[in-house]
Protein backbone atom coordinates (compact mmCIF):
# COMPACT_ATOMS: atom_id res chain seq x y z
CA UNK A 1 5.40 14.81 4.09
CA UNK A 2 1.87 14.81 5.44
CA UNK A 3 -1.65 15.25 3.80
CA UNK A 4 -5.38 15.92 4.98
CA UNK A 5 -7.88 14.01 3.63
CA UNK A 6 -10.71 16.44 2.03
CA UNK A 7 -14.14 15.51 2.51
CA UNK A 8 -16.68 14.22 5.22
CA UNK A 9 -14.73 10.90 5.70
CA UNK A 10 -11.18 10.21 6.91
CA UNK A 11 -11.26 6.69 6.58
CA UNK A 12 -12.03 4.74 3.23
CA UNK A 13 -13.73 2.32 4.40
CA UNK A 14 -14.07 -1.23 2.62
CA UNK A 15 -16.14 -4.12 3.04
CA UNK A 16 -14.11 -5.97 5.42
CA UNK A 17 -15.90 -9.33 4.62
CA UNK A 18 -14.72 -9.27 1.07
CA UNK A 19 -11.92 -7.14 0.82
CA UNK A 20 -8.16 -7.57 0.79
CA UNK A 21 -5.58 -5.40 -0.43
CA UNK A 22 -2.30 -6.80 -0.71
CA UNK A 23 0.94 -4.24 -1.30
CA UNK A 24 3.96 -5.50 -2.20
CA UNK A 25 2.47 -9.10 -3.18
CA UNK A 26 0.49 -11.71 -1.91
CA UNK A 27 0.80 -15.52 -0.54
CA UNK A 28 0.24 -18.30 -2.35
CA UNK A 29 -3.44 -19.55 -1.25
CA UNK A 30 -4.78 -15.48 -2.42
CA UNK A 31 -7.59 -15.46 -4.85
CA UNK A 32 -6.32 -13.18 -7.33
CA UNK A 33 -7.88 -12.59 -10.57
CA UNK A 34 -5.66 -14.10 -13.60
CA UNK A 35 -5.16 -10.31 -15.48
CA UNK A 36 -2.49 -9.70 -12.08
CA UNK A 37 0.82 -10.84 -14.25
CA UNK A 38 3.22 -10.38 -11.22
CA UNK A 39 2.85 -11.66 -7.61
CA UNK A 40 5.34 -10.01 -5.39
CA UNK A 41 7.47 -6.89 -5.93
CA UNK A 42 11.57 -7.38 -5.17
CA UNK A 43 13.65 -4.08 -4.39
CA UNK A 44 13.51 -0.39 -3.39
CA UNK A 45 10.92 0.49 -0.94
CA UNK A 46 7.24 1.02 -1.52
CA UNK A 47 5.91 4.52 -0.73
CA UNK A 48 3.18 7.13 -1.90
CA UNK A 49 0.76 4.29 -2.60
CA UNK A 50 -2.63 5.50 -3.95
CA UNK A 51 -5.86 4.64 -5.46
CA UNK A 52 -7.77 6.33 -8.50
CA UNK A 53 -4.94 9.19 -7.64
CA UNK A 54 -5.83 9.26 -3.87
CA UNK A 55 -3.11 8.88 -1.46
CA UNK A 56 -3.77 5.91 1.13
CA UNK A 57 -1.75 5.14 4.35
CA UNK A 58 -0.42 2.26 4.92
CA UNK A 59 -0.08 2.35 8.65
CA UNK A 60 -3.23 0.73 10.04
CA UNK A 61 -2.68 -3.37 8.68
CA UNK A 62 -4.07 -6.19 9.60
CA UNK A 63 -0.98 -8.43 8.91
CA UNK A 64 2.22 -8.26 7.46
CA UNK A 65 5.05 -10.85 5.93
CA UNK A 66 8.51 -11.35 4.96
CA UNK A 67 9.64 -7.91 6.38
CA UNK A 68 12.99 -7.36 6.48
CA UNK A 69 14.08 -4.00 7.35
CA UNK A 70 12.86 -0.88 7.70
CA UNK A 71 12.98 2.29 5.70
CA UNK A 72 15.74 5.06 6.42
CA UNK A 73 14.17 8.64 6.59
CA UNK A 74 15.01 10.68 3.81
CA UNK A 75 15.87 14.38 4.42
CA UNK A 76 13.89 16.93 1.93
CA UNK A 77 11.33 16.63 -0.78
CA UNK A 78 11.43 13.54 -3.23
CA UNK A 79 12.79 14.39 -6.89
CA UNK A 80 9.90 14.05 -9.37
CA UNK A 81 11.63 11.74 -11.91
């Protein structure tokens, strides 16, 4: 499944300087504010991530960890459960 992006930017772009978004969890030494209540997700795959109901990629990231395997391609539409 693709998706366009409506409006006069394609890219959302974030202060770089102060910005971090971590999917999936984050290492030990992150600053992360205390209302998080879990720090790392275990199972499944993570997909269709958005933001304030936007849909944002996840294919452009700086740096990744503990990857194990990839995702198998699914044939057809995901069920709406």
């Amino acid at each position: 499944m693709s998706t366009v992006a409506r409006g006069t930017r394609a890219v959302f772009n974030w202060d770089q300087q102060n910005t971090v978004v971590y999917v999936g969890g984050f290492p030990p030494d992150a600053k992360i504010q205390s209302a998080v209540l879990y720090g790392s997700f275990d199972g499944g795959e993570i997909e269709d991530v958005t933001l304030n109901d936007i849909p944002i990629g996840l294919w452009n990231f700086k740096e990744a960890t503990a990857l194990t395997d990839g995702a198998v391609e699914r044939c057809g539409e995901k069920s709406s459960e």
